[in-house]
C-alpha atoms as a PDB file:
ATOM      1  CA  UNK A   1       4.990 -20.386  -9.688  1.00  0.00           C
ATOM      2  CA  UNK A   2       8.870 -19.893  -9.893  1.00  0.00           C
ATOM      3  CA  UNK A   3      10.723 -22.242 -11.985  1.00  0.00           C
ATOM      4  CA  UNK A   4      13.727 -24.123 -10.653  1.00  0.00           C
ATOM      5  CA  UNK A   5      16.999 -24.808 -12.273  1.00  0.00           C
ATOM      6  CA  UNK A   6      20.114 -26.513 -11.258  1.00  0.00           C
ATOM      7  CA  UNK A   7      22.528 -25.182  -8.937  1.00  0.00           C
ATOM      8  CA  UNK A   8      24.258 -22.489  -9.972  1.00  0.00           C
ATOM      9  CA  UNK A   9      28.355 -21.899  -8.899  1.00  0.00           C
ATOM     10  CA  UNK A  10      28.817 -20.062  -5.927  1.00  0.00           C
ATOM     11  CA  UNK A  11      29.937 -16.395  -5.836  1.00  0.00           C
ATOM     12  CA  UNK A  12      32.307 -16.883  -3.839  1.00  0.00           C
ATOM     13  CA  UNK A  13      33.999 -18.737  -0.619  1.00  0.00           C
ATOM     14  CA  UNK A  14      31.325 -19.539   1.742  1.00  0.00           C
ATOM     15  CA  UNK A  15      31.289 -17.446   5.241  1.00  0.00           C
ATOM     16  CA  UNK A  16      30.388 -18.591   8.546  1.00  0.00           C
ATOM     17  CA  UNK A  17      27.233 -15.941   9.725  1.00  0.00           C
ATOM     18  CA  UNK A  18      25.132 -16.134  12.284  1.00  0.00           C
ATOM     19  CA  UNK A  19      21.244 -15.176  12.138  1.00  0.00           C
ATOM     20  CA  UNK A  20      22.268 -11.685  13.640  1.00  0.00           C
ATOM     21  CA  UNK A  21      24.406 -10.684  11.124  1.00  0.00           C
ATOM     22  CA  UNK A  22      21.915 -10.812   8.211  1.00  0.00           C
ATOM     23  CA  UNK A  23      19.536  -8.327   7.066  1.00  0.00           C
ATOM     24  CA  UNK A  24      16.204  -9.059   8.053  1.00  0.00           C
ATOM     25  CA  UNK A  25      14.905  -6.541   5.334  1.00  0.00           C
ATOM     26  CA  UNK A  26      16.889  -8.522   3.141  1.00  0.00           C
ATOM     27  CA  UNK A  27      15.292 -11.836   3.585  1.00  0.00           C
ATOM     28  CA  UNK A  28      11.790 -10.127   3.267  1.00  0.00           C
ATOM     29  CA  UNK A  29      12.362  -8.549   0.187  1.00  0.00           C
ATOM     30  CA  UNK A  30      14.157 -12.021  -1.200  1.00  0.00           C
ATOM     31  CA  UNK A  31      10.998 -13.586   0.019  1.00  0.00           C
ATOM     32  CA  UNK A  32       8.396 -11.089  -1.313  1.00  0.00           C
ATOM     33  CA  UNK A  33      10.525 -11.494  -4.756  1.00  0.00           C
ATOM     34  CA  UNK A  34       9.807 -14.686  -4.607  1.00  0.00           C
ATOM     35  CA  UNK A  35       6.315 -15.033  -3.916  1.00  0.00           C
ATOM     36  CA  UNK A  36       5.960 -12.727  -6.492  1.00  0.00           C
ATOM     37  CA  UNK A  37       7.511 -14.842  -9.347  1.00  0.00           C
ATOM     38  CA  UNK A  38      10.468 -12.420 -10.528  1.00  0.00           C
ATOM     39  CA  UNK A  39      11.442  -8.676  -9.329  1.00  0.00           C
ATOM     40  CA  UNK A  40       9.463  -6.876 -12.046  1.00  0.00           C
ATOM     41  CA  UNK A  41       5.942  -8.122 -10.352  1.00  0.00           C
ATOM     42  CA  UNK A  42       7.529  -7.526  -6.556  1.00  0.00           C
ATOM     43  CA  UNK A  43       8.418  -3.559  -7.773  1.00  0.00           C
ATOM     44  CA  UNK A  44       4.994  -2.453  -6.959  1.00  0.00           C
ATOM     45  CA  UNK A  45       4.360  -4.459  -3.946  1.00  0.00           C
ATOM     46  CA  UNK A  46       7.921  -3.667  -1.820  1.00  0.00           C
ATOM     47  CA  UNK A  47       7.483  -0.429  -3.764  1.00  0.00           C
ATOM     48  CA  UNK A  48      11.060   0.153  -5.065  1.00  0.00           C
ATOM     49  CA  UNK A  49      12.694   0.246  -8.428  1.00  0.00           C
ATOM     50  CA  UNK A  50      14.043  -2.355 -10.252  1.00  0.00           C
ATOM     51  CA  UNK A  51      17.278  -1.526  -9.930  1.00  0.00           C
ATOM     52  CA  UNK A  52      17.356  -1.500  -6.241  1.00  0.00           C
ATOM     53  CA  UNK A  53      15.394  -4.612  -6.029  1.00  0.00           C
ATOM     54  CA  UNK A  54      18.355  -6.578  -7.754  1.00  0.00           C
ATOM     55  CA  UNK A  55      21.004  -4.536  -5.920  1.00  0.00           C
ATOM     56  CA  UNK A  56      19.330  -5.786  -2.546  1.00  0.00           C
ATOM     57  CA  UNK A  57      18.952  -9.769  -3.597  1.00  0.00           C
ATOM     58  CA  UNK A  58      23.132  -8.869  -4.944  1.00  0.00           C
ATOM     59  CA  UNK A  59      23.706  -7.978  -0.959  1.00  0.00           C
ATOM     60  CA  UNK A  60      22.074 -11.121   0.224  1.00  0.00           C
ATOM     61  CA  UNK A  61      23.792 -13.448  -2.194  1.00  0.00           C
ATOM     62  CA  UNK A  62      27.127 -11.769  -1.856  1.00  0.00           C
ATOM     63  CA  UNK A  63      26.284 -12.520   2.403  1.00  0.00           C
ATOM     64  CA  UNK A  64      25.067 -16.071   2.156  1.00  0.00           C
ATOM     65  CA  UNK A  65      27.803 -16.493  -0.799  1.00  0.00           C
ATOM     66  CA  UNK A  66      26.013 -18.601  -2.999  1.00  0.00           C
ATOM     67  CA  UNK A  67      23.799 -17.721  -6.219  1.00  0.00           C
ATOM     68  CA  UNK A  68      20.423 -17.324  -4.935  1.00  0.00           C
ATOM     69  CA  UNK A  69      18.948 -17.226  -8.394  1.00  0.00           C
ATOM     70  CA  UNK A  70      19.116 -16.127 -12.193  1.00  0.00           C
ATOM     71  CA  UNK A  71      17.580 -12.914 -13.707  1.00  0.00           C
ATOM     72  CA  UNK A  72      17.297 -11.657 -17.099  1.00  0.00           C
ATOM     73  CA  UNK A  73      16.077 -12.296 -20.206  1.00  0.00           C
ATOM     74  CA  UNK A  74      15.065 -15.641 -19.061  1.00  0.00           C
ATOM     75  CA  UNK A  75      13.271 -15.122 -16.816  1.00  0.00           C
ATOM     76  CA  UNK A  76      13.400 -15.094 -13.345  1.00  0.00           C
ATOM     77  CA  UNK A  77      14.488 -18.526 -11.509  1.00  0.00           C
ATOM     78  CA  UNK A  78      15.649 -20.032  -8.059  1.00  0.00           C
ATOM     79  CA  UNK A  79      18.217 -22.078  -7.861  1.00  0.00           C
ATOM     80  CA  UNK A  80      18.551 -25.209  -6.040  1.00  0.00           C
ATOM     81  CA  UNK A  81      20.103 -23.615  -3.053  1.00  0.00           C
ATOM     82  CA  UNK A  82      17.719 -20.795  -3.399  1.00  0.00           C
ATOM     83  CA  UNK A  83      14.981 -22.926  -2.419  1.00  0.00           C
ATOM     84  CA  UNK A  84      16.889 -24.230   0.321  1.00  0.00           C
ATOM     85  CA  UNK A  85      17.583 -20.599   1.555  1.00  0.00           C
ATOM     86  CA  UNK A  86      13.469 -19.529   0.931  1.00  0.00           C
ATOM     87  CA  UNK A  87      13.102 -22.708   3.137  1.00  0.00           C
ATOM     88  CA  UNK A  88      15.201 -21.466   5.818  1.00  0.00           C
ATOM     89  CA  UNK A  89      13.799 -17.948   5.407  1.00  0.00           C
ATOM     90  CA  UNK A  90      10.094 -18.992   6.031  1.00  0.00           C
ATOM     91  CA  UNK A  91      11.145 -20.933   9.122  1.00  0.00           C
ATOM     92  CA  UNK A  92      13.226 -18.125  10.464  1.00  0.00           C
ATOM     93  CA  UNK A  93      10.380 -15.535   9.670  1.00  0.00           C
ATOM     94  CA  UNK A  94       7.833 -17.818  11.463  1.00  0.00           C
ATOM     95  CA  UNK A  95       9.900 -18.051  13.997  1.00  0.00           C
ATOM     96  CA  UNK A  96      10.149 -14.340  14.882  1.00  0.00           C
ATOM     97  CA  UNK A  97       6.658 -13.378  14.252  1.00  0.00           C
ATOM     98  CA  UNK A  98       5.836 -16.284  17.176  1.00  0.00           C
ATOM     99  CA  UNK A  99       8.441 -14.786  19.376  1.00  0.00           C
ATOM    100  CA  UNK A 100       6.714 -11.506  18.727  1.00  0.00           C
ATOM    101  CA  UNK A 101       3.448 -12.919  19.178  1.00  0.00           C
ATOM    102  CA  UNK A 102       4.431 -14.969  22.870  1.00  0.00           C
ATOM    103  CA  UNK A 103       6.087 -11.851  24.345  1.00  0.00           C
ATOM    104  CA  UNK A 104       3.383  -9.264  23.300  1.00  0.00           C
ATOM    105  CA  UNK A 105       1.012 -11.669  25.394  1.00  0.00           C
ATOM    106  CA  UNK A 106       2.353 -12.282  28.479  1.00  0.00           C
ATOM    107  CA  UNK A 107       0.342 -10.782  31.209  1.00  0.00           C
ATOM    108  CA  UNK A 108      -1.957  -9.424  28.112  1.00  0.00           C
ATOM    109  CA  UNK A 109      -0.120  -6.080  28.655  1.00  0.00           C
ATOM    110  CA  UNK A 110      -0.552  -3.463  26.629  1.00  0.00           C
ATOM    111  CA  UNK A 111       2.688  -2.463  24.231  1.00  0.00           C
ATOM    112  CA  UNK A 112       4.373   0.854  24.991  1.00  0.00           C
ATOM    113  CA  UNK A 113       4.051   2.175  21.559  1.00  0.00           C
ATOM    114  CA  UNK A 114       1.709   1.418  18.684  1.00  0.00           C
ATOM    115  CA  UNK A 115       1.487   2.506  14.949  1.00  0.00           C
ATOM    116  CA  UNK A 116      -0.985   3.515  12.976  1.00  0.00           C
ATOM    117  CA  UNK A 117      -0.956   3.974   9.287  1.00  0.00           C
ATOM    118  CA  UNK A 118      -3.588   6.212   7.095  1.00  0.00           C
ATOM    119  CA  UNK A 119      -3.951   7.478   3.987  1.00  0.00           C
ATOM    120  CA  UNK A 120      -4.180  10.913   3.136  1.00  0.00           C
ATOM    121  CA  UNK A 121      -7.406  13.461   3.568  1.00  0.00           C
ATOM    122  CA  UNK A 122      -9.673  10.650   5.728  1.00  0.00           C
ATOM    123  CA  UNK A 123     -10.635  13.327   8.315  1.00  0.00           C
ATOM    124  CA  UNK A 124     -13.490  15.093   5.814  1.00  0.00           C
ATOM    125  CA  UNK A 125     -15.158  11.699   5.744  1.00  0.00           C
ATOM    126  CA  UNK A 126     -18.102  12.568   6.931  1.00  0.00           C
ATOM    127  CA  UNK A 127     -18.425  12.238  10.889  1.00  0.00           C
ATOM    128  CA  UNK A 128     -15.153  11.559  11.118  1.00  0.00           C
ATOM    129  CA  UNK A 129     -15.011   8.139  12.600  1.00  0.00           C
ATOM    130  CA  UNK A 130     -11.138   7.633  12.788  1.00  0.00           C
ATOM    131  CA  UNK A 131     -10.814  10.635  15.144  1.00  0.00           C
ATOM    132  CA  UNK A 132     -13.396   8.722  17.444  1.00  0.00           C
ATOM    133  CA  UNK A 133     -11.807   5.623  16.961  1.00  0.00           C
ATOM    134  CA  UNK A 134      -8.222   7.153  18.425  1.00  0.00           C
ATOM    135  CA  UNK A 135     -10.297   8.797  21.608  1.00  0.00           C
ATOM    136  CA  UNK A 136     -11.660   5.476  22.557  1.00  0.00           C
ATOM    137  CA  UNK A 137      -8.474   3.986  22.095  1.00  0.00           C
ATOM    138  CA  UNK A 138      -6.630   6.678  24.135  1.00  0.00           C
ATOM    139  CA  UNK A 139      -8.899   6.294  27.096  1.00  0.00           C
ATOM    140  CA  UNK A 140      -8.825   2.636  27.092  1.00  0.00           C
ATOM    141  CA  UNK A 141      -5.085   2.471  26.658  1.00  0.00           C
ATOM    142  CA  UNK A 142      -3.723   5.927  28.054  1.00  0.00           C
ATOM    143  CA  UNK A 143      -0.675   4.129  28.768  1.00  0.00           C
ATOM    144  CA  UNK A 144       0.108   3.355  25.072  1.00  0.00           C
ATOM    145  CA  UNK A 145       1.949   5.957  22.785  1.00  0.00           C
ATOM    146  CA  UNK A 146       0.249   6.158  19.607  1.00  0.00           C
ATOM    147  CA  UNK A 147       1.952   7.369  16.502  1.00  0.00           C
ATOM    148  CA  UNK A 148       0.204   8.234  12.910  1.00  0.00           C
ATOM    149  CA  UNK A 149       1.667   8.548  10.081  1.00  0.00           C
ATOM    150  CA  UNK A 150      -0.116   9.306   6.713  1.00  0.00           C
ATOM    151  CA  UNK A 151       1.027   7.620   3.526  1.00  0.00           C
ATOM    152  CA  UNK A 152       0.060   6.530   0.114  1.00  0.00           C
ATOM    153  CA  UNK A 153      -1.764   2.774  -0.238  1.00  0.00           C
ATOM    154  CA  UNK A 154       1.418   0.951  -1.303  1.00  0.00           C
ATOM    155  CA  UNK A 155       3.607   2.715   0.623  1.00  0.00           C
ATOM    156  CA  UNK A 156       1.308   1.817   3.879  1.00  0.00           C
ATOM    157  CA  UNK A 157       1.065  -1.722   2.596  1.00  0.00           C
ATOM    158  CA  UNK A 158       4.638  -2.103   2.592  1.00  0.00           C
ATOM    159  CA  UNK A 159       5.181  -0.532   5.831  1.00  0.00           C
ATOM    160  CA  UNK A 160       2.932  -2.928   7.559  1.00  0.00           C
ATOM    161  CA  UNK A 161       5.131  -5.586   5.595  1.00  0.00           C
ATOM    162  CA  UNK A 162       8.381  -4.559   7.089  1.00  0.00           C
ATOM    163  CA  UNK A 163       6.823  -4.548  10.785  1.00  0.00           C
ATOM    164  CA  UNK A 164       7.057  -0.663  11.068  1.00  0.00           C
ATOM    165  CA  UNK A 165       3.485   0.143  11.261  1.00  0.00           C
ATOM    166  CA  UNK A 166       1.125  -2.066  13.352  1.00  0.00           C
ATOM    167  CA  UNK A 167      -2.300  -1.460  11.153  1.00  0.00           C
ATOM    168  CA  UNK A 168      -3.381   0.390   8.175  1.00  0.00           C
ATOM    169  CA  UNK A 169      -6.668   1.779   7.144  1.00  0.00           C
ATOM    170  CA  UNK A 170      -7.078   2.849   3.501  1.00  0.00           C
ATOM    171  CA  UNK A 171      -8.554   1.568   0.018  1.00  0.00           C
ATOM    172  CA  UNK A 172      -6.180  -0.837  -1.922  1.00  0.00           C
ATOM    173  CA  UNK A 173      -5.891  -0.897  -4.862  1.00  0.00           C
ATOM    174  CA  UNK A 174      -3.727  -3.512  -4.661  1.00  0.00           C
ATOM    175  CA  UNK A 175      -3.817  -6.343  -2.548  1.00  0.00           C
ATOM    176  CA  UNK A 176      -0.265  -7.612  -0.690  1.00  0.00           C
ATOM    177  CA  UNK A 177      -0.078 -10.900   0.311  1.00  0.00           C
ATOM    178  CA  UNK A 178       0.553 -12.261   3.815  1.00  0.00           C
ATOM    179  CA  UNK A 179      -1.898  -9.860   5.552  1.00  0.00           C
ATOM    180  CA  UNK A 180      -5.117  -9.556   6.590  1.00  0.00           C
ATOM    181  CA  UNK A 181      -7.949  -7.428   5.280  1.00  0.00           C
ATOM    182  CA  UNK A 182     -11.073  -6.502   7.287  1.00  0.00           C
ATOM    183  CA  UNK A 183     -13.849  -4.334   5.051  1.00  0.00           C
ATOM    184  CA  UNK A 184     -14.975  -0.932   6.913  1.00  0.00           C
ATOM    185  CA  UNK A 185     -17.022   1.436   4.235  1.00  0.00           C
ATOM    186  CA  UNK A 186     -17.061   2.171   0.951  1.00  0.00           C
ATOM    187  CA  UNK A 187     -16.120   5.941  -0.285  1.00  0.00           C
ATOM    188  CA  UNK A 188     -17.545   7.639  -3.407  1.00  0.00           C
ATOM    189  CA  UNK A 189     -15.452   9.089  -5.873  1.00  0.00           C
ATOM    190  CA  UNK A 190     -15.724  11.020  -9.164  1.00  0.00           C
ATOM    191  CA  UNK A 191     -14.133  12.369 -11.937  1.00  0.00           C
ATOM    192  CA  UNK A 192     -14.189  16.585 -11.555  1.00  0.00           C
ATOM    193  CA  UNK A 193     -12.913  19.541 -13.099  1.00  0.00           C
ATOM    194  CA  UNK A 194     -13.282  23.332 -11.485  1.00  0.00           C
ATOM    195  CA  UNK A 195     -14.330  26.198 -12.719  1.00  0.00           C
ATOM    196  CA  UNK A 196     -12.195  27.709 -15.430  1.00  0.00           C
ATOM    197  CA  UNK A 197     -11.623  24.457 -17.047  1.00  0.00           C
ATOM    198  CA  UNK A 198     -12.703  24.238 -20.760  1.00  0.00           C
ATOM    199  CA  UNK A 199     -15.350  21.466 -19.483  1.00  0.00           C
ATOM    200  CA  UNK A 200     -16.800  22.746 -16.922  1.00  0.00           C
ATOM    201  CA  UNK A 201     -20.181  24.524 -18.620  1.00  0.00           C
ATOM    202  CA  UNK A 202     -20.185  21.731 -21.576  1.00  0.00           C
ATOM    203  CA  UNK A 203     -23.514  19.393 -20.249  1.00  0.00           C
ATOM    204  CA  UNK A 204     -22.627  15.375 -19.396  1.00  0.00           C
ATOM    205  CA  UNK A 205     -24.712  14.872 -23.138  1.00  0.00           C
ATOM    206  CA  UNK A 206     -21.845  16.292 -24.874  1.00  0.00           C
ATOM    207  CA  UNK A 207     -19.058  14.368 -22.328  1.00  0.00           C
ATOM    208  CA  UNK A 208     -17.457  11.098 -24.018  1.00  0.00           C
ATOM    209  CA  UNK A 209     -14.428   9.187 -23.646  1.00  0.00           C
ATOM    210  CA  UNK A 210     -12.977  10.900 -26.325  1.00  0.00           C
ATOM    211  CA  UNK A 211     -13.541  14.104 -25.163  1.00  0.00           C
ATOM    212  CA  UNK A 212     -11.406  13.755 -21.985  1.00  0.00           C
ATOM    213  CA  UNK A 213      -8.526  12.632 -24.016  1.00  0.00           C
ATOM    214  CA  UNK A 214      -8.604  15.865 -25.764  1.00  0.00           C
ATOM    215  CA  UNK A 215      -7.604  17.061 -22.189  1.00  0.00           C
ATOM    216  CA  UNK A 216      -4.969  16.951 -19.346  1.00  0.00           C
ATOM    217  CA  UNK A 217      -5.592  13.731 -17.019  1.00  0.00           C
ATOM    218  CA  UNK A 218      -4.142  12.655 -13.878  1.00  0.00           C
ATOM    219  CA  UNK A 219      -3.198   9.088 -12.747  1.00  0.00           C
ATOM    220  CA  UNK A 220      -2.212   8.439  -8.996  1.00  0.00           C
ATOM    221  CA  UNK A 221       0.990   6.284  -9.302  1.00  0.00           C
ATOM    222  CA  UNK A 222      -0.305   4.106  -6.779  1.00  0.00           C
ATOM    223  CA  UNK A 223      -2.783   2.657  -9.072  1.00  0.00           C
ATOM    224  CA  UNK A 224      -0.693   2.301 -11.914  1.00  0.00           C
ATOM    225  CA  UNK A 225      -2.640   2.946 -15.163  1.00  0.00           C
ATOM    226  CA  UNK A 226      -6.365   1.261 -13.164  1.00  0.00           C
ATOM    227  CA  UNK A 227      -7.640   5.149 -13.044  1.00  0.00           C
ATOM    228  CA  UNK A 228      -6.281   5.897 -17.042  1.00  0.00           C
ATOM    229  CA  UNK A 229      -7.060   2.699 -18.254  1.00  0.00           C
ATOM    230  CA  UNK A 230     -11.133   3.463 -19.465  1.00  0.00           C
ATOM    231  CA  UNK A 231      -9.581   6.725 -21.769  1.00  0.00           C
ATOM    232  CA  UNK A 232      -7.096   4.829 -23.209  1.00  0.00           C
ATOM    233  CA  UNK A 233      -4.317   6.981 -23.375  1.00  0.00           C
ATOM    234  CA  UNK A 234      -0.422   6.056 -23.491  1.00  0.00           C
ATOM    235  CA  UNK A 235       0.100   8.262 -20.738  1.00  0.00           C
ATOM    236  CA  UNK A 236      -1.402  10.531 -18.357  1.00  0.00           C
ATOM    237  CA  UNK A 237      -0.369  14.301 -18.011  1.00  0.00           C
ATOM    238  CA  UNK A 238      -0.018  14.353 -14.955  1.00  0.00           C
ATOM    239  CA  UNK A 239       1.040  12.294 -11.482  1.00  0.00           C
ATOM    240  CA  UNK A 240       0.145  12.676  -7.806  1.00  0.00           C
ATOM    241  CA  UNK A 241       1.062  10.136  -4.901  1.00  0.00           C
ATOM    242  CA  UNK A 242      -2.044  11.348  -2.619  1.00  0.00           C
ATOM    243  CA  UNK A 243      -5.166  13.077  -2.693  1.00  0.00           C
ATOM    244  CA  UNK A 244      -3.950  16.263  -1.745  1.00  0.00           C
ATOM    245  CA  UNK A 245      -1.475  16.494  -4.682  1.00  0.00           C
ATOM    246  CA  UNK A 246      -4.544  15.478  -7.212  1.00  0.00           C
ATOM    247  CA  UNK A 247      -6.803  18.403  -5.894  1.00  0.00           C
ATOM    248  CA  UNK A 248      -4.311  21.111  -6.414  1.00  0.00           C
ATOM    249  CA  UNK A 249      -3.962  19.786 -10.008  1.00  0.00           C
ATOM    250  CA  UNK A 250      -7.518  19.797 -10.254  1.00  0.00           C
ATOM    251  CA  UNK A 251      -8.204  23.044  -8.783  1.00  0.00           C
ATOM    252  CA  UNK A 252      -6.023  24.722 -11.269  1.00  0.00           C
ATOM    253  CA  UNK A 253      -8.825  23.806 -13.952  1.00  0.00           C
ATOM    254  CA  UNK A 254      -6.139  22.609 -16.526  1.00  0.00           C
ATOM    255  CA  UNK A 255      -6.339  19.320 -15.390  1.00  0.00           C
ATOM    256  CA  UNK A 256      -9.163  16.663 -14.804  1.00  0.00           C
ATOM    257  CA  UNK A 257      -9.307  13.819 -12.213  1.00  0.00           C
ATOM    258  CA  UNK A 258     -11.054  11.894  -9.538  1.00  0.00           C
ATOM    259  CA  UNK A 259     -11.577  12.764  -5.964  1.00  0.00           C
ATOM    260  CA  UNK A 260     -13.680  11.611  -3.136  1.00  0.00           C
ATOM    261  CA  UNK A 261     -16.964  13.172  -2.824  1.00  0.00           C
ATOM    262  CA  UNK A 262     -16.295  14.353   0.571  1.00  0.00           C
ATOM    263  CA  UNK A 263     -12.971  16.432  -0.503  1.00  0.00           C
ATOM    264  CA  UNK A 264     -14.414  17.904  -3.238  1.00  0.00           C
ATOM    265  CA  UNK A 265     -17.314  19.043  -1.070  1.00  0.00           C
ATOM    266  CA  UNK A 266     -15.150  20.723   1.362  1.00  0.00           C
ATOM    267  CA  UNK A 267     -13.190  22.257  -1.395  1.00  0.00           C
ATOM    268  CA  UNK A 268     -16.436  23.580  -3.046  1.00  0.00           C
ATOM    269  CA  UNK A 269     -16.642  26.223  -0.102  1.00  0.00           C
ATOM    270  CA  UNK A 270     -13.688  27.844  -2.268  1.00  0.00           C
ATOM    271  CA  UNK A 271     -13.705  26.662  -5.431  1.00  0.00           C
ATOM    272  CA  UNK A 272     -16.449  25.504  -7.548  1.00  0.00           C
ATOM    273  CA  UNK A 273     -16.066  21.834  -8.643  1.00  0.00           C
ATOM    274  CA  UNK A 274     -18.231  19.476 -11.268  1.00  0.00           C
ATOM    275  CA  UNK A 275     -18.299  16.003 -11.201  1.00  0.00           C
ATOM    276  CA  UNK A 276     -18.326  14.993 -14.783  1.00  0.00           C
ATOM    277  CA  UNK A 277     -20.564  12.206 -16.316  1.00  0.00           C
ATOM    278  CA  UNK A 278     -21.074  10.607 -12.718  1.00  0.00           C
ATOM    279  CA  UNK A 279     -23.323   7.529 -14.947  1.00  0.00           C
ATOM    280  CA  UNK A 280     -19.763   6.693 -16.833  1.00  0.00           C
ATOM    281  CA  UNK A 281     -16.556   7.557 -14.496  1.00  0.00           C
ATOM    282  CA  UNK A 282     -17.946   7.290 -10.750  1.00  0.00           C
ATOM    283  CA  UNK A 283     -16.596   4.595  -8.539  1.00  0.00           C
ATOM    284  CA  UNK A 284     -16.542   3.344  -4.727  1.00  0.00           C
ATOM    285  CA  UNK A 285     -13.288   2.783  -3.090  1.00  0.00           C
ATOM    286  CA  UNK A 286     -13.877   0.162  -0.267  1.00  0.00           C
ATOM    287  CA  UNK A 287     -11.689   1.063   2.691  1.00  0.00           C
ATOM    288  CA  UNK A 288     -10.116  -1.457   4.733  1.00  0.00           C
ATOM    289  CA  UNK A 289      -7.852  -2.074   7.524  1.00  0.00           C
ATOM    290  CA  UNK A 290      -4.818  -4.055   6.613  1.00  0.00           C
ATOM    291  CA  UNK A 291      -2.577  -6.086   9.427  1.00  0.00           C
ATOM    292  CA  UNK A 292      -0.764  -9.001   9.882  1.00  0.00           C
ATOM    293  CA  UNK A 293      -1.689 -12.107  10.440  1.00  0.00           C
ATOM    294  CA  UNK A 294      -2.774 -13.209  14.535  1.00  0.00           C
ATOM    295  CA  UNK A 295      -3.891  -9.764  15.331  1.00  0.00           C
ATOM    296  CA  UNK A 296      -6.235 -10.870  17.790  1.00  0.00           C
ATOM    297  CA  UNK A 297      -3.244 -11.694  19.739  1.00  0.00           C
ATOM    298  CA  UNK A 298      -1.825  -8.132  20.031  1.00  0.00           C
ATOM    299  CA  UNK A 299      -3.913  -5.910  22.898  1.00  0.00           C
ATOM    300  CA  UNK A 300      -3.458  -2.716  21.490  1.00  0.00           C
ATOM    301  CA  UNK A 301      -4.182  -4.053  17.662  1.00  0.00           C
ATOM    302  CA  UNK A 302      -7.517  -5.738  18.417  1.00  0.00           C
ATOM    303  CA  UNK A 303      -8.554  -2.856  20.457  1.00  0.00           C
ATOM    304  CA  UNK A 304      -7.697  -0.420  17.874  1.00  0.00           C
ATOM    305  CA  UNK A 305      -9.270  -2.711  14.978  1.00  0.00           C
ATOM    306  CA  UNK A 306     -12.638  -3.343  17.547  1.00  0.00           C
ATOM    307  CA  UNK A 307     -12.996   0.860  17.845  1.00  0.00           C
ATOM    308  CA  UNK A 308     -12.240   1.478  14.098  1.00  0.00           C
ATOM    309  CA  UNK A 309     -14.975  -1.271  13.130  1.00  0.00           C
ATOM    310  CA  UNK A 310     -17.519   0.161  15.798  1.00  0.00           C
ATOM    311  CA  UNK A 311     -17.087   4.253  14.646  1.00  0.00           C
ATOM    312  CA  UNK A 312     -16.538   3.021  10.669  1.00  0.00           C
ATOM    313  CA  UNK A 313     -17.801  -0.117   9.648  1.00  0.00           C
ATOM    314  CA  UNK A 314     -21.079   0.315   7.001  1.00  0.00           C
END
């Protein structure tokens, strides 16, 4: 919950704007700030720095002219007319997701483009249920141009936010507000190493915590320090943004880290891999697709979430 304070002094002289001129990416990221009770907690979730998250609510207040709120040691706070103006951006956000919602239905018609978000290294699940997902959805919409586009989980999370991408399918690790989640499988993962790596002919009876911190580790930025956390190390060696990036570092056996079962099979056809001390560091990743809210309004996004829940859903 954000804490309110008086109104602060304006910036400057008011100016006369109309809706057009304001950043709509603005307002969302003021919003999401908001929701999220300061800018340090909305970093991970609009997935920017901290620096640029203040420079961005600096725009907006220099635009609206007024003090939108106070930041710094503190704490974070709105003021009064920074309620007003979360107010006004709720009702103006509303507005244009009904607007979006009204015109996408009449006649039911299909939209001429859609977007569809991923993360990376899905297509060695095995039987490949995506790739059947996109035929169906190709010959029951032929008219529709589809676009994918591959991403890390925040960065697809946020994309979905700012209305670029219609849908996501991936495993979050963490969860954005304002959308909608619907579960599809689970995914096993493990903690490997490959062949070469000091590890990998020591038996799981002589594996401990304490022993992997003796080595390098790898943390996927996305999930912050969740993968790290059981070794209890101030850092990790390593980072990686997608799967892809993490195998390479693994395959190089000076480094150790977690991959889906799947990828590391496929991988085993050139490298040898070991999953170490499966009873302590294995894990399932539930995969999900993430949308907006009043999806079942959109054609093309219920169709797409109908053939993605009939190819993948456990």
């Amino acid at each position: 919950m954000v804490k309110r304070e008086t109104p602060n002094a304006a910036l400057g002289r008011r100016v006369n704007f109309s809706v057009e001129s304001i950043d709509i990416r603005l307002i969302r990221i003021f919003m999401t700030v908001v929701e999220a009770g300061g800018m340090t907690a909305a970093q991970g979730e609009l997935n920017l720095a901290l620096s640029t998250v203040s420079e961005k609510i600096s725009s907006l207040e220099k635009r609206f002219g007024v003090r939108l709120c106070r930041r710094g040691r503190t704490g974070f706070a709105l003021t009064e007319a920074g309620e007003q103006f979360y107010q006004e951006c709720e009702r103006l956000v509303s507005a244009l997701d009904q607007f979006g919602q009204r015109t996408m239905a009449l006649g039911s018609r299909m939209p001429r483009n859609f977007t569809l978000g991923l993360v990376d290294n899905m297509i060695s699940y095995p039987n490949n249920g995506v790739s059947g997902a996109i035929a169906d959805f190709a010959d029951r919409a032929p008219e529709v141009h589809l676009k994918l586009v591959t991403l890390n989980p925040s960065e697809l999370l946020s994309e979905v936010l700012a209305r670029r991408v219609d849908m996501v399918v991936g495993s979050f690790p963490k969860v954005a507000l304002g959308l909608d989640y619907i579960d599809l499988y689970d995914e096993q993962h493990n903690f490997y190493c490959a062949e070469g790596h000091p590890l990998f002919d020591v038996s799981d009876a002589e594996i401990g915590i304490e022993t992997i911190r003796d080595h390098r580790i790898i943390s996927r930025g996305y999930w912050g320090s969740r993968d790290t956390r059981i070794f209890a190390i101030s850092a990790p060696h390593a980072t990686v943004v997608d799967m892809e990036a993490e195998a390479h570092l693994i395959l190089s056996a000076r480094y150790l880290g977690y991959l889906p079962d799947h990828m590391a099979e496929n991988l085993s056809h050139t490298v040898r891999l070991r999953a170490i001390r499966p009873d302590l560091f294995s894990y399932k990743a539930r995969f999900q697709i993430a949308l907006r809210p009043n999806w079942e309004r959109h054609p093309a996004t219920k169709l797409m979430v109908e053939r993605l829940r009939a190819r993948l859903a456990a």
